[in-house]
C-alpha atoms as a PDB file:
ATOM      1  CA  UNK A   1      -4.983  16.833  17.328  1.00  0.00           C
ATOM      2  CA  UNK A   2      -3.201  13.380  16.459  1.00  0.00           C
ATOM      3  CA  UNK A   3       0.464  13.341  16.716  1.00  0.00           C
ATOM      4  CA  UNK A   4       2.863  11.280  14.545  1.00  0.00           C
ATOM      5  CA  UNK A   5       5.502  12.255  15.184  1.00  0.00           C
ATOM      6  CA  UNK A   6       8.184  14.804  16.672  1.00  0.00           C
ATOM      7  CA  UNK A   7       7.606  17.002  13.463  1.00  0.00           C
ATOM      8  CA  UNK A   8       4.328  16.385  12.665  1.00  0.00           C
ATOM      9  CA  UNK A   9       1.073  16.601  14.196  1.00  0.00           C
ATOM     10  CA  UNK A  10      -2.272  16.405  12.120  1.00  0.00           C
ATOM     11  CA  UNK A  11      -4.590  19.165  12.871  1.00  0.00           C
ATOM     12  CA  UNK A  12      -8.274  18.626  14.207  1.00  0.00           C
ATOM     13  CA  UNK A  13     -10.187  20.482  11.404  1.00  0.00           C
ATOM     14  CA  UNK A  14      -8.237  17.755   8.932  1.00  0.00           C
ATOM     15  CA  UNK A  15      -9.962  15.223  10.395  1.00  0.00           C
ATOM     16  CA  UNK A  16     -13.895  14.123  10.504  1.00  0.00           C
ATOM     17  CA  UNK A  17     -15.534  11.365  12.257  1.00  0.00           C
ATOM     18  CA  UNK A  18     -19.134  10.099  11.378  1.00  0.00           C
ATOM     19  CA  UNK A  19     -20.680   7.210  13.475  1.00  0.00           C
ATOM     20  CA  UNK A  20     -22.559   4.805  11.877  1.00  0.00           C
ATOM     21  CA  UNK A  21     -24.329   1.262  13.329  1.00  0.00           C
ATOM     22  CA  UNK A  22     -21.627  -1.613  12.866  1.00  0.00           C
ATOM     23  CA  UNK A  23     -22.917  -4.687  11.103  1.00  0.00           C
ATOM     24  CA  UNK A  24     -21.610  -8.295  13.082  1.00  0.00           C
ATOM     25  CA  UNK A  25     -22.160  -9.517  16.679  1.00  0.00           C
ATOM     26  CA  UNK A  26     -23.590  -6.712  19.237  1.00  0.00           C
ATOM     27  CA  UNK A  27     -27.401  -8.564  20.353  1.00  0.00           C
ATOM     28  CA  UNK A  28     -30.320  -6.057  20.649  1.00  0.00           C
ATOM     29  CA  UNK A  29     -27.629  -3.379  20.842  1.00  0.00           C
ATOM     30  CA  UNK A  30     -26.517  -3.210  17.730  1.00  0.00           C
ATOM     31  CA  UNK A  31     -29.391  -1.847  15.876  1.00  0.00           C
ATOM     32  CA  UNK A  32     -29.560   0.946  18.254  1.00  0.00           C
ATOM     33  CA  UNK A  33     -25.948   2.058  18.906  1.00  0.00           C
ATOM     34  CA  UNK A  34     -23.953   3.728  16.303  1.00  0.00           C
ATOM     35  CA  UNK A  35     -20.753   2.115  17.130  1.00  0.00           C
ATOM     36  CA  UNK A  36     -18.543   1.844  13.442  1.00  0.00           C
ATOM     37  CA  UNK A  37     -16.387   5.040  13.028  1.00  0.00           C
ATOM     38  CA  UNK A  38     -15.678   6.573   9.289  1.00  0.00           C
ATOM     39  CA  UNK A  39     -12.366   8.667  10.252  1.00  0.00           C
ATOM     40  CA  UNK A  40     -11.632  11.093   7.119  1.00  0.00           C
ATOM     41  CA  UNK A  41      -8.546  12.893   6.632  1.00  0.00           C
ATOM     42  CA  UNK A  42      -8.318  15.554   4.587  1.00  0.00           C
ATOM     43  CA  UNK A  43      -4.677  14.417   3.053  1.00  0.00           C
ATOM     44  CA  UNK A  44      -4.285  16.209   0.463  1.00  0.00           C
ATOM     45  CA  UNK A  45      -5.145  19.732   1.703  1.00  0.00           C
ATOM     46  CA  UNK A  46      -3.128  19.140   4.976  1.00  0.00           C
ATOM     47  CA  UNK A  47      -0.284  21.557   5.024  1.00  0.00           C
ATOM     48  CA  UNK A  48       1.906  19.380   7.365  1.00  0.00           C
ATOM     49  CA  UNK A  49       2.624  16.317   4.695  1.00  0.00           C
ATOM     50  CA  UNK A  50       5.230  17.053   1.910  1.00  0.00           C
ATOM     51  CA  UNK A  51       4.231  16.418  -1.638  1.00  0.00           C
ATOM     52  CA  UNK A  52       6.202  13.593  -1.843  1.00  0.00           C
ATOM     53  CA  UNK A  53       4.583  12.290   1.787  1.00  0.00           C
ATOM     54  CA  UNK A  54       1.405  12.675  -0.179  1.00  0.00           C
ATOM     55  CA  UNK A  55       1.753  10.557  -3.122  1.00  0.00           C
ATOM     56  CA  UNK A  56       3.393   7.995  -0.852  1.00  0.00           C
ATOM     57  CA  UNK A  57      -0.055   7.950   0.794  1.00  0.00           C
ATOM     58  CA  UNK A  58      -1.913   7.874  -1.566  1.00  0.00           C
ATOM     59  CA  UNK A  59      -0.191   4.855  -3.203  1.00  0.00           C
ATOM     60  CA  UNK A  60      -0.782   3.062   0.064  1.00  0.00           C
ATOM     61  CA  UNK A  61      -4.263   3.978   0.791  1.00  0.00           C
ATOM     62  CA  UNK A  62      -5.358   2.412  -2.368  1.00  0.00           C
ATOM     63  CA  UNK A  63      -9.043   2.612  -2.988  1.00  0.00           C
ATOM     64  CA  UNK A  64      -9.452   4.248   0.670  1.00  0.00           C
ATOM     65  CA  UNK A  65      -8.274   7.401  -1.116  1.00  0.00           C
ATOM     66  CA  UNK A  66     -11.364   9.245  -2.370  1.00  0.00           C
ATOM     67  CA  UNK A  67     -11.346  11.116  -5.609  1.00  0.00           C
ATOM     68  CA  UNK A  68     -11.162  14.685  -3.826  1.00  0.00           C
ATOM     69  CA  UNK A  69      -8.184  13.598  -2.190  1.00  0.00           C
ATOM     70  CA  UNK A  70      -9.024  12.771   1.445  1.00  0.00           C
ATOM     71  CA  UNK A  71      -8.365   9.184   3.107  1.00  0.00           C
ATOM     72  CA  UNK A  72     -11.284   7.194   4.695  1.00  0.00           C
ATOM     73  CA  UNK A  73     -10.688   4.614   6.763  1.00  0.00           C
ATOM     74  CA  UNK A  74     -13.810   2.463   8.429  1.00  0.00           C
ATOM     75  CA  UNK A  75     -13.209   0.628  11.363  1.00  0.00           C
ATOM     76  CA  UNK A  76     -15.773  -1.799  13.167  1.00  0.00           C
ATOM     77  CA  UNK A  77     -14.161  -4.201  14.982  1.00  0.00           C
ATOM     78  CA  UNK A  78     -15.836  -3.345  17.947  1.00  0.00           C
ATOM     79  CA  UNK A  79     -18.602  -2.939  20.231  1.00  0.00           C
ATOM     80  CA  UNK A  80     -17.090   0.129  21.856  1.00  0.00           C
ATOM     81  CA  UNK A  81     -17.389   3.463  19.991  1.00  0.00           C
ATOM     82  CA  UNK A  82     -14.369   4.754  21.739  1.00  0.00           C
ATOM     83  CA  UNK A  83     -11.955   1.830  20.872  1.00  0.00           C
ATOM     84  CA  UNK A  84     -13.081   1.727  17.000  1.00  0.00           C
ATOM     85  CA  UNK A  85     -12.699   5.682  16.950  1.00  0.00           C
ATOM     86  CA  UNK A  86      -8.965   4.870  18.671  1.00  0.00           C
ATOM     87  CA  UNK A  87      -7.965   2.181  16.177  1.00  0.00           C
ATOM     88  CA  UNK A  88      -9.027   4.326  13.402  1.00  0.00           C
ATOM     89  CA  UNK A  89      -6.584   7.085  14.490  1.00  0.00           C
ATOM     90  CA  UNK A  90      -3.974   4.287  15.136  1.00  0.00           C
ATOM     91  CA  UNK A  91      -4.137   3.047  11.725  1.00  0.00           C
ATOM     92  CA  UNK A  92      -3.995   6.521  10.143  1.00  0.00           C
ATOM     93  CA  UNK A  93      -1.250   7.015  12.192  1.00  0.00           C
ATOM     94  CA  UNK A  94       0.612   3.866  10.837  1.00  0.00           C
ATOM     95  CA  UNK A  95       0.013   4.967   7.609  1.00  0.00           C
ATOM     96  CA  UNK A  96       1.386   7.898   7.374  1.00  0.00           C
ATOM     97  CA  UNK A  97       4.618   7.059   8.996  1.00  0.00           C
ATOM     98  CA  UNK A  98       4.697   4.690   6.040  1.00  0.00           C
ATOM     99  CA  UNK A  99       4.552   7.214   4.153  1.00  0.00           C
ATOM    100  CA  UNK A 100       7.179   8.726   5.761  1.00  0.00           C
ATOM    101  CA  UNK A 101      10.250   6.845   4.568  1.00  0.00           C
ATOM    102  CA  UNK A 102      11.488   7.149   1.887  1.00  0.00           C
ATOM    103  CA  UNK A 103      12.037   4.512  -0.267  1.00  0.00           C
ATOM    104  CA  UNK A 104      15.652   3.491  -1.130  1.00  0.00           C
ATOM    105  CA  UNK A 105      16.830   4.304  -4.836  1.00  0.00           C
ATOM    106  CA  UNK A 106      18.126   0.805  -6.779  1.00  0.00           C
ATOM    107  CA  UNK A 107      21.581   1.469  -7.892  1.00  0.00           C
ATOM    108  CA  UNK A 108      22.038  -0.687 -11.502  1.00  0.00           C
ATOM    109  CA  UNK A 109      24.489  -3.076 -11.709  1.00  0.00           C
ATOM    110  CA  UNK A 110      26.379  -4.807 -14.235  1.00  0.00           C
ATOM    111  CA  UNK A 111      26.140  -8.495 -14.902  1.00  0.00           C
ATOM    112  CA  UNK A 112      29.707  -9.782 -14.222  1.00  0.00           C
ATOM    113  CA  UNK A 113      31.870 -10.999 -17.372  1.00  0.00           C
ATOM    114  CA  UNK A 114      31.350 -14.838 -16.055  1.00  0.00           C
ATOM    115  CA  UNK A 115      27.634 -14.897 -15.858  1.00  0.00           C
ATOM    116  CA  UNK A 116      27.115 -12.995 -19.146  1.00  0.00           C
ATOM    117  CA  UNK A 117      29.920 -15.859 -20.735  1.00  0.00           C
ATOM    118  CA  UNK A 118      27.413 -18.542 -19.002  1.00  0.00           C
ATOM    119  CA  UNK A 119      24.613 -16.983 -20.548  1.00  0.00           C
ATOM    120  CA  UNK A 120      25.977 -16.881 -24.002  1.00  0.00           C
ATOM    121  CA  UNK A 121      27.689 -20.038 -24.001  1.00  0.00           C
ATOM    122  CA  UNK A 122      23.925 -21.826 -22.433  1.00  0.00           C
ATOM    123  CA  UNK A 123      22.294 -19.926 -25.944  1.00  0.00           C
ATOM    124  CA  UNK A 124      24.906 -21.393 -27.991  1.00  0.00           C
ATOM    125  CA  UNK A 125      24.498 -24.723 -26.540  1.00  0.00           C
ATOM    126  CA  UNK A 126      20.528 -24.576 -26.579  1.00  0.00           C
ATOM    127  CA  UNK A 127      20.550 -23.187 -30.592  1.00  0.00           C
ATOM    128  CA  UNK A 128      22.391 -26.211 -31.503  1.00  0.00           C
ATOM    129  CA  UNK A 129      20.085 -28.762 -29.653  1.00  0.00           C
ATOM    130  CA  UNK A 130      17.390 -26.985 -31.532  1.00  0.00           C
ATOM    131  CA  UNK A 131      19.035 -27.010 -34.797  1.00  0.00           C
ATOM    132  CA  UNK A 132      20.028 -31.081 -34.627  1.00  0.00           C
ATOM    133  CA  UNK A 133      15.868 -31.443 -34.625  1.00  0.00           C
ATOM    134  CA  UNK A 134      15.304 -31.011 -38.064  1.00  0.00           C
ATOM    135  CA  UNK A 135      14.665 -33.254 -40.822  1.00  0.00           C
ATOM    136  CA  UNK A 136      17.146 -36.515 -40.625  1.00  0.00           C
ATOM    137  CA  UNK A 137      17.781 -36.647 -44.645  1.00  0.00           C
ATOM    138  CA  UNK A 138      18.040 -40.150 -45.305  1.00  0.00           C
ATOM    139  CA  UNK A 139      20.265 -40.127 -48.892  1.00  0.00           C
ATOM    140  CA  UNK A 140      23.246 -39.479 -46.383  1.00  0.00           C
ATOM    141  CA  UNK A 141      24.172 -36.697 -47.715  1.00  0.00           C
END
């Protein structure tokens, strides 16, 4: 079970581990010691994340969200089996506590009456620069 927070707490059968052998530094040991942890989490048939939670996740997950809907994370950072499967259950954790707030709606404003008079007047000012670069006609008329 890995708990987020005081209201929710993700389930063990939403969550599978698969070891696999870590590419980087390790000497002889890393071609015999499956050390690189694959957590997957079941997102989007856990009952304890909202709707709302769950699009938030997915957003964030990006391309660690598969197409049936779970979230795979892959951590390798280490030699030690126990620590990678630790940080991968610390970063899942992070996540969805992202998840969890909410973002804040924009309220629209209005443009006050003397920055849309500054804009105007700057247009007026600019079309008339542009207009004085045509053709000088020379008869002086």
């Amino acid at each position: 079970m890995l708990w987020i927070n005081d209201d929710i707490t993700i389930q063990d059968w939403e969550l599978a581990e698969s070891f696999t052998r870590s590419s980087g530094p390790g000497g002889q040991n890393v071609n015999k010691v499956s050390t690189a942890v694959e957590l997957r989490f079941e997102a989007a048939r856990s009952p304890a994340l909202t709707p709302a939670v769950k699009s938030r996740l997915k957003r964030l997950a990006g391309r660690r969200w598969s197409a049936d809907g779970a979230l795979v994370l892959r951590v390798e950072e280490t030699r030690s089996q126990a620590r990678n499967r630790e940080i991968a259950r610390e970063r899942l954790a992070d996540l969805i506590k992202q998840a969890l707030v909410a973002p804040r709606r924009r309220i629209a404003t209005k443009p006050t009456y003397s920055s849309q008079r500054r804009r105007i007047d700057a247009k007026t000012k600019r079309g008339s620069i542009k207009s004085l670069r045509g053709r000088v006609d020379e008869s002086g008329e």
